[in-house]
Protein backbone atom coordinates (compact mmCIF):
# COMPACT_ATOMS: atom_id res chain seq x y z
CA UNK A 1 -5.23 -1.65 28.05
CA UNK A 2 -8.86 -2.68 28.78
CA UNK A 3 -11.12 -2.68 25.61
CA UNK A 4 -8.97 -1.08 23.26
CA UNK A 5 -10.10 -3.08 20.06
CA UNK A 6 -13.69 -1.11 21.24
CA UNK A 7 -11.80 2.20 21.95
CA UNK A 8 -10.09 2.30 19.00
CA UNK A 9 -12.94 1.11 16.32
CA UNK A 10 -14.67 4.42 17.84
CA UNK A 11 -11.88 6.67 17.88
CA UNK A 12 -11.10 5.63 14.25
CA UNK A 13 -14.72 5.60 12.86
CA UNK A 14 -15.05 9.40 14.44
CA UNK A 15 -12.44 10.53 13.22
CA UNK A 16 -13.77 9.42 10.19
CA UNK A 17 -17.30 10.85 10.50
CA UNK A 18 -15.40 14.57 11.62
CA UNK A 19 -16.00 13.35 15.17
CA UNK A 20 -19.85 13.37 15.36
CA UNK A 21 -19.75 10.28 17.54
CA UNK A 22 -17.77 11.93 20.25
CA UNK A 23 -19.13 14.35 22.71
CA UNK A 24 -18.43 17.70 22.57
CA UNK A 25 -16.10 17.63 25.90
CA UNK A 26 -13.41 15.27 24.10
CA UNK A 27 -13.71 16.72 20.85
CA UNK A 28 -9.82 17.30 20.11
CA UNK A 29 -8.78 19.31 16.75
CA UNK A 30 -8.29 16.88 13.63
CA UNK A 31 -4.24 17.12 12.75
CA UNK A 32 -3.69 14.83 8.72
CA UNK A 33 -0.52 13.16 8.40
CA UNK A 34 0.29 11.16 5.34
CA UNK A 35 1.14 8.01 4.38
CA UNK A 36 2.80 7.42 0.82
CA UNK A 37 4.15 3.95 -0.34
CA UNK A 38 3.37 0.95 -2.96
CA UNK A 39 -0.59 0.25 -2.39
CA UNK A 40 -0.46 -1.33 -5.47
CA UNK A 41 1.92 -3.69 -7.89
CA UNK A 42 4.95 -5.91 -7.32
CA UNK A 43 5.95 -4.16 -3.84
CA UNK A 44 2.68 -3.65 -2.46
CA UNK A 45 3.21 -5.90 -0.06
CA UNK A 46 6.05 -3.91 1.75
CA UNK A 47 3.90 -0.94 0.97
CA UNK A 48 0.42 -2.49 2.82
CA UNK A 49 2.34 -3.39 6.08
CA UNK A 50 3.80 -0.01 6.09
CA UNK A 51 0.41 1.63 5.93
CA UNK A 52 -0.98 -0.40 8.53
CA UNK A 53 1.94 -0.19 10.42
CA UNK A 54 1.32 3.90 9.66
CA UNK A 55 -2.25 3.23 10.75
CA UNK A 56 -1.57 1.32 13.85
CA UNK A 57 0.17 4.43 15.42
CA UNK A 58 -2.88 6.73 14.63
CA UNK A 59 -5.08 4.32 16.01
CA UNK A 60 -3.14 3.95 19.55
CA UNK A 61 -2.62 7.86 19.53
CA UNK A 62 -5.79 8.34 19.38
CA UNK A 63 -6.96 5.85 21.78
CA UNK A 64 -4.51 7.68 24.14
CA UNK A 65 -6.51 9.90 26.36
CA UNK A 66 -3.44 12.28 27.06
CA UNK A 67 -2.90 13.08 22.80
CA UNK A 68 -4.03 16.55 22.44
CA UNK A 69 -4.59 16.21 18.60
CA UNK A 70 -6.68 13.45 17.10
CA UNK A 71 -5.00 12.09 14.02
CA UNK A 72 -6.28 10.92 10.65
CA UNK A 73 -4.03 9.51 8.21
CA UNK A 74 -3.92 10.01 4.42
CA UNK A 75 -2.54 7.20 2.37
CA UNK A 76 -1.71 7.40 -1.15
CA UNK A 77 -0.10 4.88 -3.66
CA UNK A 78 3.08 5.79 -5.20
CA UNK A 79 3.02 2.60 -7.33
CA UNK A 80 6.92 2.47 -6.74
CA UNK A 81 6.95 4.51 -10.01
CA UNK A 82 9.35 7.88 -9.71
CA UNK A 83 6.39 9.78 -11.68
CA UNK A 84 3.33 8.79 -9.68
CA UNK A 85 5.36 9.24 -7.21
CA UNK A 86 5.91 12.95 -7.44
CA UNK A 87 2.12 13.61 -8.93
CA UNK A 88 1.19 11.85 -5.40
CA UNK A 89 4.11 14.33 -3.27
CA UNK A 90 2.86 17.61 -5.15
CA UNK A 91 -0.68 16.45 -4.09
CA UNK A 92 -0.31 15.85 -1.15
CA UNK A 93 2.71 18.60 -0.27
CA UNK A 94 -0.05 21.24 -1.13
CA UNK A 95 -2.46 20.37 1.07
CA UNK A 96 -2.09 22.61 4.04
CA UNK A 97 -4.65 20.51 6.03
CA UNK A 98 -1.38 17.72 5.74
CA UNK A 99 1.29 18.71 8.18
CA UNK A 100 3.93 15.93 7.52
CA UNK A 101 4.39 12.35 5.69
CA UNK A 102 5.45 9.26 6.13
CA UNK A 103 6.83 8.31 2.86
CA UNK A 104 8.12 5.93 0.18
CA UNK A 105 10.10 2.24 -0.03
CA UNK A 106 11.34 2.81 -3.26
CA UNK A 107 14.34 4.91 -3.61
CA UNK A 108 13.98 6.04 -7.59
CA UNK A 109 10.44 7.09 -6.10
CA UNK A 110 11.84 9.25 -3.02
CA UNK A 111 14.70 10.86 -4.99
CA UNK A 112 12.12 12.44 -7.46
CA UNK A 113 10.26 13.84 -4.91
CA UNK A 114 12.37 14.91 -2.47
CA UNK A 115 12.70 18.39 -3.47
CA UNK A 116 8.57 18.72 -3.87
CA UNK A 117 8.93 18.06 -0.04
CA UNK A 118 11.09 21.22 -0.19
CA UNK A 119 9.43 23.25 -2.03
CA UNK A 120 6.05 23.16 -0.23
CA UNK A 121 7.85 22.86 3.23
CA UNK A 122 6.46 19.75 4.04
CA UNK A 123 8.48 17.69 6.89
CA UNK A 124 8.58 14.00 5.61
CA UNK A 125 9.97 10.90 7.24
CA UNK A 126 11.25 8.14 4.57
CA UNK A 127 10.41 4.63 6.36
CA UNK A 128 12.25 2.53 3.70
CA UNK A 129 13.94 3.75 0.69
CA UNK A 130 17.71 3.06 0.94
CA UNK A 131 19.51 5.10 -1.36
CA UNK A 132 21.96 7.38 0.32
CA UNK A 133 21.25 9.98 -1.80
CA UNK A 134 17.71 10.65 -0.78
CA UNK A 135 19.25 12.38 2.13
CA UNK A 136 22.94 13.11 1.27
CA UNK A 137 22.59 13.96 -2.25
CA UNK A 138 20.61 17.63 -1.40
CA UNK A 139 20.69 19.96 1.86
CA UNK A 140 16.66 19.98 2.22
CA UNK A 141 15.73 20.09 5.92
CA UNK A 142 11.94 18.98 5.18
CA UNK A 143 13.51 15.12 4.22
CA UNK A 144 14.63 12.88 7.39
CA UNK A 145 15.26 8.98 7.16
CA UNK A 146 14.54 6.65 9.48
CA UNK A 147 15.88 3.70 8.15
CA UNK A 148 19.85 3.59 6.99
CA UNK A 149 20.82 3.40 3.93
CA UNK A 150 22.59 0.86 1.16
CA UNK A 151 25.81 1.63 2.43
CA UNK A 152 25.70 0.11 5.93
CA UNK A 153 23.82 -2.75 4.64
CA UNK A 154 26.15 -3.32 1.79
CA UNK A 155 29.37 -3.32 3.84
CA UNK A 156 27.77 -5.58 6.28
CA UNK A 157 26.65 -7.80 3.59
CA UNK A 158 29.90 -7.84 2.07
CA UNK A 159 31.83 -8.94 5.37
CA UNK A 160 29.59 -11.46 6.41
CA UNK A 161 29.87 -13.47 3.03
CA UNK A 162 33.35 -12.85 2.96
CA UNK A 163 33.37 -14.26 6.65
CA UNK A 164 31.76 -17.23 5.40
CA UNK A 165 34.04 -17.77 2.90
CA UNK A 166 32.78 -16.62 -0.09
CA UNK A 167 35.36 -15.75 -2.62
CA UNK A 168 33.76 -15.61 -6.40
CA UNK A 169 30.75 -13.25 -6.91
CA UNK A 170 28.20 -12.55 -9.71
CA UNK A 171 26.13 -9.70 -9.49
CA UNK A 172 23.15 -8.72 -11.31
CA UNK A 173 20.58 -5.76 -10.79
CA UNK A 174 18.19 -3.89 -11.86
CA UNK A 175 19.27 -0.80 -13.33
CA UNK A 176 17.30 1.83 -11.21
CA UNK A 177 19.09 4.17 -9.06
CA UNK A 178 18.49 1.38 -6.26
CA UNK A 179 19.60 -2.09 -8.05
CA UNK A 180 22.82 0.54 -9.22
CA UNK A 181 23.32 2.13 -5.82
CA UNK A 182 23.25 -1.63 -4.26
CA UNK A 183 25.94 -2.59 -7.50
CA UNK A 184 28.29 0.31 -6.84
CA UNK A 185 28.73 0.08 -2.56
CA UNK A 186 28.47 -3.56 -2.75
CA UNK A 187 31.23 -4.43 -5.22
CA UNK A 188 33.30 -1.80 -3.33
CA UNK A 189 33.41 -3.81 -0.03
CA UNK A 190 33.54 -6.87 -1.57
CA UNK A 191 37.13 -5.85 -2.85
CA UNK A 192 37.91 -4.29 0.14
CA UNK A 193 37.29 -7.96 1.95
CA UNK A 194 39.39 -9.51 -0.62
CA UNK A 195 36.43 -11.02 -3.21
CA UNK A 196 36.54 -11.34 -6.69
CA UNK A 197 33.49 -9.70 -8.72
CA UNK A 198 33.54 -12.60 -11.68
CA UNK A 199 30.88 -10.21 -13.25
CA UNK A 200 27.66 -7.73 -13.52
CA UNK A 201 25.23 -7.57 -15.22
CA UNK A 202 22.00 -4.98 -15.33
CA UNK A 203 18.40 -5.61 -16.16
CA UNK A 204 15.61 -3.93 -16.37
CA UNK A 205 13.16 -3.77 -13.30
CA UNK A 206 10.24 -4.85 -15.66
CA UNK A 207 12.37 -7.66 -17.41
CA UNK A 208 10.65 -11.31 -17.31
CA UNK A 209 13.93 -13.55 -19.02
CA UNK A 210 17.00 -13.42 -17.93
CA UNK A 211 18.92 -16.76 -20.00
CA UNK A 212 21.27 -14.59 -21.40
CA UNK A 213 22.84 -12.97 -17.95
CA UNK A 214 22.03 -16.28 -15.98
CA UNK A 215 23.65 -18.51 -18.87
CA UNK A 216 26.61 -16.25 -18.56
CA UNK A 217 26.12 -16.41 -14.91
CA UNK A 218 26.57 -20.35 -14.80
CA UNK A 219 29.48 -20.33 -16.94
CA UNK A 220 31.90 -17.97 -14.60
CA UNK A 221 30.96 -20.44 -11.72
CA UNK A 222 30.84 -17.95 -8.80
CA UNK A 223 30.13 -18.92 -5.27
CA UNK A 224 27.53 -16.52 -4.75
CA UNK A 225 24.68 -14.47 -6.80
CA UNK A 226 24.23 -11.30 -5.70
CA UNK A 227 20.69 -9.59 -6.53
CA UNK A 228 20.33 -5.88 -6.16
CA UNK A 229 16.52 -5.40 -6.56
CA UNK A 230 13.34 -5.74 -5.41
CA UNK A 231 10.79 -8.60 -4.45
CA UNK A 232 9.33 -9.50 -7.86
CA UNK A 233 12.69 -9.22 -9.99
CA UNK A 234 14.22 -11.78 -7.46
CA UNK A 235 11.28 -14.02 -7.42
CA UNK A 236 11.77 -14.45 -11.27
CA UNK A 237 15.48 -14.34 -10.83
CA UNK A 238 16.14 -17.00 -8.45
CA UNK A 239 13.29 -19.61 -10.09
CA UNK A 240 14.99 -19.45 -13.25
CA UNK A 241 18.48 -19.71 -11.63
CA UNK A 242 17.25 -23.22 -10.14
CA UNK A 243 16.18 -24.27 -14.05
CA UNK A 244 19.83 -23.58 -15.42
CA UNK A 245 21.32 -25.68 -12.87
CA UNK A 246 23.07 -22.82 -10.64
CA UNK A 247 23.83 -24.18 -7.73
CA UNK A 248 25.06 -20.59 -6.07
CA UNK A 249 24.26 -19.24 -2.96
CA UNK A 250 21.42 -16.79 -3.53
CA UNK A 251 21.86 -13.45 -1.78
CA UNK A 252 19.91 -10.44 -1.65
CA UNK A 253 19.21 -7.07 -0.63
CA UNK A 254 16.43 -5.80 1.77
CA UNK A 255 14.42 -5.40 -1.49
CA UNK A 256 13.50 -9.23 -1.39
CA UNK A 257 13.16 -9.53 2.86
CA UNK A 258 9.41 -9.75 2.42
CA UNK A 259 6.69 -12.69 2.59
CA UNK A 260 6.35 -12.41 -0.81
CA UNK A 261 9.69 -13.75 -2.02
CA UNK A 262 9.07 -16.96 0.11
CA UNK A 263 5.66 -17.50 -1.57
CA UNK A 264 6.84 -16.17 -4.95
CA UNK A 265 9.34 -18.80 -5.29
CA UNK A 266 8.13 -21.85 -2.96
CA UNK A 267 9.15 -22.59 0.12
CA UNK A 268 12.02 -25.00 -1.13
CA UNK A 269 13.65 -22.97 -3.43
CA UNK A 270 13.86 -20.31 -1.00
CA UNK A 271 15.25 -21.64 1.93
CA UNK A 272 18.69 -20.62 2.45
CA UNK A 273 18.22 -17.05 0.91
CA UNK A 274 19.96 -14.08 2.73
CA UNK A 275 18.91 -10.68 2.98
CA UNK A 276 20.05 -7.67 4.95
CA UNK A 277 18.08 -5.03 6.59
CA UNK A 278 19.25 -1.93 8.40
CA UNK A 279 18.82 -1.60 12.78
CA UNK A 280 18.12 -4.13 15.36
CA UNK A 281 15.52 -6.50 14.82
CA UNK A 282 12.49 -5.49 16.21
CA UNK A 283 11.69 -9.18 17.19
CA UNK A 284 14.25 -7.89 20.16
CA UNK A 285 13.34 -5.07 21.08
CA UNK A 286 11.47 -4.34 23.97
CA UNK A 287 8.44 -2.64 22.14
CA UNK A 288 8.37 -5.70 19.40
CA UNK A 289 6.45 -7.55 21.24
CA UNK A 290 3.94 -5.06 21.80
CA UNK A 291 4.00 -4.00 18.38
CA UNK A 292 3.15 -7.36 17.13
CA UNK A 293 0.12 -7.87 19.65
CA UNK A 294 -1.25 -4.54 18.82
CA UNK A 295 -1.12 -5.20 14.97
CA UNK A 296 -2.51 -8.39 15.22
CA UNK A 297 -5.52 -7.34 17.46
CA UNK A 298 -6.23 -5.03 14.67
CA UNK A 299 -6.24 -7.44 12.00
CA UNK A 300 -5.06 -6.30 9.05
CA UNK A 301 -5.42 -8.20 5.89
CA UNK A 302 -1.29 -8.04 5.69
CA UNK A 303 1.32 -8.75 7.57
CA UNK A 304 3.88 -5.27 8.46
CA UNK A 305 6.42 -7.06 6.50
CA UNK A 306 10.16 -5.92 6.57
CA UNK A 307 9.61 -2.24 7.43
CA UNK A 308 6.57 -1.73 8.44
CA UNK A 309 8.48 -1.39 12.02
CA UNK A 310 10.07 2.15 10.21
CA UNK A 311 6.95 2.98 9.09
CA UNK A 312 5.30 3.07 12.68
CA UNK A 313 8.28 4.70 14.07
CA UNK A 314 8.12 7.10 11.95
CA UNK A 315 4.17 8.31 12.22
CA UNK A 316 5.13 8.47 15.80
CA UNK A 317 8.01 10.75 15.50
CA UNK A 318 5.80 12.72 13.75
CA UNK A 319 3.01 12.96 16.47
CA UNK A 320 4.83 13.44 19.00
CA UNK A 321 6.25 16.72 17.06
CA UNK A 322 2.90 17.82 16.66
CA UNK A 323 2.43 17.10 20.66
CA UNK A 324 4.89 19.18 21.60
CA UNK A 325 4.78 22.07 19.31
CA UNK A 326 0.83 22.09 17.54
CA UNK A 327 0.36 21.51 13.84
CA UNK A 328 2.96 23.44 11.90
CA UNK A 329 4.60 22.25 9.46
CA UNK A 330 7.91 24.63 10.15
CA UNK A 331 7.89 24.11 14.31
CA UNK A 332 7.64 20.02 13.24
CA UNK A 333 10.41 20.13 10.66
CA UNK A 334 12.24 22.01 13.40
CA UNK A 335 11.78 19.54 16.28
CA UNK A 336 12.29 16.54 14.12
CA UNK A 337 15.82 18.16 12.97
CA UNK A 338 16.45 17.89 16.48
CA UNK A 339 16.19 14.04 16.73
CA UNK A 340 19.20 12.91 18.93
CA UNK A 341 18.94 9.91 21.36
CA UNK A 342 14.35 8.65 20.89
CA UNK A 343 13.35 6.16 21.87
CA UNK A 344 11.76 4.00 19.58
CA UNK A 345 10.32 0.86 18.02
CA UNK A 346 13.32 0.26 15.86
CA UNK A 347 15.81 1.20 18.63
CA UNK A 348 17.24 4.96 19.40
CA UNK A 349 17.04 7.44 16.67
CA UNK A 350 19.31 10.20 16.20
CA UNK A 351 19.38 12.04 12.92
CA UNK A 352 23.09 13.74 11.70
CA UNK A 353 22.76 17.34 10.37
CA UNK A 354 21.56 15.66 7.16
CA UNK A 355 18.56 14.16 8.63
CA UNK A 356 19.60 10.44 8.48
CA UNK A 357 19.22 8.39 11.27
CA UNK A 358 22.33 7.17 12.80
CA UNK A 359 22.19 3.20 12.22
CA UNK A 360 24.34 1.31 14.47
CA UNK A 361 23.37 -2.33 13.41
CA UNK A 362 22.07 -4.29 10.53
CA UNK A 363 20.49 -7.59 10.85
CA UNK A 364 21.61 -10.43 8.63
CA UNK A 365 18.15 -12.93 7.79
CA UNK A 366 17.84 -16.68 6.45
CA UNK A 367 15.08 -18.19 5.32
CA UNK A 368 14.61 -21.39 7.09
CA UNK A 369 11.45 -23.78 6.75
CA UNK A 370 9.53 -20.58 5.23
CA UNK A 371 10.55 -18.01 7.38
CA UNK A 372 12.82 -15.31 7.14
CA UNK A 373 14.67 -16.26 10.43
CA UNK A 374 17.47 -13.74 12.15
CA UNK A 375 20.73 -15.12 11.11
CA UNK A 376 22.18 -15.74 14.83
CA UNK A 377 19.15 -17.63 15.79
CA UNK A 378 19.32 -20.08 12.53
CA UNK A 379 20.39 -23.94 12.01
CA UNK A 380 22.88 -22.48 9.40
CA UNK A 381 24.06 -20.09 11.92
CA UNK A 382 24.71 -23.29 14.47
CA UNK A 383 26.36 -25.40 11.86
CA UNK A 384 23.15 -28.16 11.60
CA UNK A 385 22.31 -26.76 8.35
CA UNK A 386 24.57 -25.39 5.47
CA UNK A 387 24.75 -22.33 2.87
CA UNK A 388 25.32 -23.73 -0.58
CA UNK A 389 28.64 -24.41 -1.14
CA UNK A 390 29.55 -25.18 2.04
């Protein structure tokens, strides 16, 4: 690719000076796309390597001499709060200069503003939030998804423990629509593999103590404790799990596959955590290692963290709408509906005729010797190492 760190510092600062640095010849019209995730708080990791990720697609379209468009993207903090959130969607949903988004992790967040999206006719792309709802729950043909939701990662999650030979299970989650969402599909396959749910019990996604449920917890002995939340609720779940003496095997949603968990906790107390994240792991797909070369050459202050992979997928669905048909925000909701068979970072995408990408795989991760490490390539997966309990 030649110089491309040079290509694309220019590209990027002119788009950023409205193109001055260019010459006239290559000037190319300016199309705004949006970004929208955590920037700031407990998630903001997951958030910061999906806006890079976000970013790193801009940067390569533009460096791409065939683009016809050069892109600038708009990135906003939805704090993982539902009303930021939709002050954030209505903002940027009625800015006719913005002719799609990339938007949202957190799924309380997305459901509120899905039907902004609608209103205002802006075509968005979710690159993380689970719920099924966010798609399923309304008919609005503005909202795709790349990513799949909680139910294929909870029924895979279920199996595999069960496979393992988990019987006994504690659950405890936060009580948004997520944490609940994870509760309700979860426990369902759990029964349907023939586990016992010894007991639930929701907290609140700002909540620092949990004795009470964890005391409980420890008394009904289960095999396994289940978490259905996000990154900084587990971090404070699992360290005070460790000071009551439960011995359980820890397991998580996708909430807690981030960097952050590992650090949050130690690197000890984490090892031999699960999570679960929907599609193939983009470690193996053809275009991972490319991804990962191209990030890193940017250098970005964080890393692109669990979906950060979504994220860039997305922003390049996107463009290459806005390729084939210009920057309109009804021709691009149009085209995207059409999504059946693309290739792309995280593997085909084909959305059903509610938007939602078609996910044929989820990937089961450990973390071994501080890394979140893909199940089948693990020491626990070989047998040299063991889950607890076994």
């Amino acid at each position: 690719m030649g110089n491309i760190n040079t290509v694309l510092k220019t590209a990027a600062l002119g788009a950023a000076l409205g193109l001055s640095l260019l010459a006239p010849a290559s000037a190319k019209d300016v199309v705004k796309i949006a970004f929208v995730g955590p920037l700031t708080g407990g998630t903001s990791s997951i958030g910061l390597g999906g806006r890079n990720s976000a970013d790193l697609a801009v940067r390569l379209r533009n460096a791409d001499p065939k683009a016809k468009y050069t892109y600038q993207l708009v990135s906003q903090d939805d704090e993982c709060r539902p009303n930021v959130g939709v002050q954030v969607a209505t903002k940027i949903a009625a800015d006719k200069s913005i002719i799609a988004g990339v938007t949202h992790f957190c799924s309380a967040v997305a459901m509120g503003t899905v039907a902004v999206y609608n209103r205002f006719g802006l075509p968005v792309v979710v690159w993380g939030a689970v719920l099924p709802e966010i798609t399923y729950g309304n008919d609005f043909k503005e909202v795709h998804r790349i990513n799949g939701t909680m139910i294929n990662q909870s029924d895979v999650a279920a199996k595999f423990m069960t496979d393992q030979g988990y019987k006994k299970f504690a659950i405890i989650h936060d009580t948004t629509d997520y944490g609940k969402g994870h509760n309700k599909y979860f426990s369902e396959f759990l029964k349907k593999n023939g586990a016992t749910v010894l007991g639930t019990f929701g907290v609140t996604a700002d909540q620092q103590d949990f004795s009470t449920e964890l005391t409980k917890i420890r008394e009904l002995k289960p095999d396994v404790v289940y978490f259905g939340g996000l990154t900084p609720l587990g971090v404070r779940i699992r360290t005070q799990m460790e000071k009551l003496g439960i011995k359980a095997q820890f397991e998580g949603t996708s909430g807690i596959k981030s960097d952050s968990y590992i650090l949050g906790v130690g690197e000890k107390l984490a090892e031999g955590s699960l999570a679960f994240i929907e599609g193939a792991p983009w470690e193996k797909i053809p275009g991972g290692l490319y991804f990962t070369a191209q990030y890193q050459k940017q250098k970005y202050s964080e890393p692109p963290e669990a979906y950060g992979t979504f994220s860039y997928a997305a922003a390049n669905l996107i463009m290459d709408a806005v390729e084939k048909v210009g920057p309109d925000r009804k021709k691009v909701r149009d085209v995207l509906n059409k999504t059946k068979d693309v290739d792309t970072l995280i593997g085909k995408v084909t959305f059903d005729d509610h938007r939602q990408n078609i996910v044929p795989l989820v990937t089961k991760y450990v973390v071994e010797d501080g890394k979140w490490t893909i199940w089948e390539d693990s020491s626990y997966a070989s047998g040299k190492r063991k889950l607890a309990g076994k």
